[in-house]
Protein backbone atom coordinates (compact mmCIF):
# COMPACT_ATOMS: atom_id res chain seq x y z
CA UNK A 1 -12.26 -4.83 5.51
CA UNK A 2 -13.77 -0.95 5.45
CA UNK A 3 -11.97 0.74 2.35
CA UNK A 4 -10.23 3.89 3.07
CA UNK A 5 -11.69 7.16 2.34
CA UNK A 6 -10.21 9.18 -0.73
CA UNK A 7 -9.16 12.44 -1.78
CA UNK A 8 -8.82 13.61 -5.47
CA UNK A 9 -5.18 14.25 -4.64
CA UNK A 10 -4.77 10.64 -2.88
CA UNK A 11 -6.67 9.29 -5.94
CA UNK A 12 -4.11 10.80 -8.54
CA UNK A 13 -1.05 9.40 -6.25
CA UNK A 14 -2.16 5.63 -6.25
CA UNK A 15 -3.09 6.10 -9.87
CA UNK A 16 0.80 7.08 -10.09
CA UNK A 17 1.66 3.65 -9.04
CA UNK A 18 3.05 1.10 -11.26
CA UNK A 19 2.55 -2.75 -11.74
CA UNK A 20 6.29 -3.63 -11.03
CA UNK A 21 7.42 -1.01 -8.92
CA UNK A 22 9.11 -0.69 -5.70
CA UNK A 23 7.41 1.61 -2.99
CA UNK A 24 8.13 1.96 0.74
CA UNK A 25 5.55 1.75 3.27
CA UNK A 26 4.21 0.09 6.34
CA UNK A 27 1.28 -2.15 6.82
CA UNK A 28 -1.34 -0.71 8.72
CA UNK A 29 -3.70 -3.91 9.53
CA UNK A 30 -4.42 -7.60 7.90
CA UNK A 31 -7.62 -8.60 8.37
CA UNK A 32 -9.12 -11.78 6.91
CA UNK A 33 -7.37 -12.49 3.97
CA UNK A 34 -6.28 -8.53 2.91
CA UNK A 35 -3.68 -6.05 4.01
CA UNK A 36 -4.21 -2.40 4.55
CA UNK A 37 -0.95 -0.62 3.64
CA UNK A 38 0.26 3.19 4.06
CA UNK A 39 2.62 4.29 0.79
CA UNK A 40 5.58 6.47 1.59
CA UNK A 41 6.48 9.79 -0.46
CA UNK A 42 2.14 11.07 -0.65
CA UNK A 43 3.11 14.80 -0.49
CA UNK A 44 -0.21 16.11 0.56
CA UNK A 45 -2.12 16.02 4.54
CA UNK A 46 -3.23 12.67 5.01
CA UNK A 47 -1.67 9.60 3.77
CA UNK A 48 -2.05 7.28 1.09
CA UNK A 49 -3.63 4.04 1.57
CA UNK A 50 -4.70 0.62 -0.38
CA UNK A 51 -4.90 -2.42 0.08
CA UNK A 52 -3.16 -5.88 -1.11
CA UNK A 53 -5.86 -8.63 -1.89
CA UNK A 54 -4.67 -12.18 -0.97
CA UNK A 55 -4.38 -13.45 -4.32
CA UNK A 56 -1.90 -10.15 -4.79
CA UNK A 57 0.65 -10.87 -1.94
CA UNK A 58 3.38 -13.67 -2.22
CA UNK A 59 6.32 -15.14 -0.19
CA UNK A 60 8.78 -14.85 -3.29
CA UNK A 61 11.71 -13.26 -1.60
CA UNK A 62 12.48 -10.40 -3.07
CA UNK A 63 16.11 -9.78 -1.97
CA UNK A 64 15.20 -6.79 0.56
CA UNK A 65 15.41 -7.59 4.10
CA UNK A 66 12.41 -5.73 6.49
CA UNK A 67 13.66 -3.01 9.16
CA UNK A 68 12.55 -3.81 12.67
C-alpha cells in the first residue's frame, strides 16, 4: 500500500491520537491485508490519514453500530 503524504500539521494531529481512543472516520481503501482510513475533526486543508495494519484491526464488537 503507498503511504500517504504528510504535513507538519497532519503529523502533529495523528501524534494527538491515543491508544484507546474513539475517533470517527471513514475507510478510504483495504488493500492486501491494510486499511487506509481518513480521521474526522483534522482542522487544517487536507485530511488526515493512516493506516490500520492487519494485526491492528479486530472483529471484537465494540457496541457501536456503522451508519450506512
Amino acid at each position: 500500500m503507498t503511504e500517504p503524504l504528510s504535513s507538519e500539521p497532519q503529523k502533529a494531529f495523528l501524534n494527538t491520537v491515543r491508544a484507546g481512543e474513539f475517533r470517527t472516520g471513514r475507510v478510504i481503501s483495504v488493500e492486501g491485508r491494510e486499511v487506509l482510513v481518513e480521521l474526522n475533526g483534522f482542522p487544517g486543508p487536507g485530511r488526515a490519514e493512516g493506516c490500520i495494519p492487519h494485526g491492528d484491526r479486530t472483529r471484537r464488537a465494540t457496541g457501536t453500530h456503522p451508519k450506512l
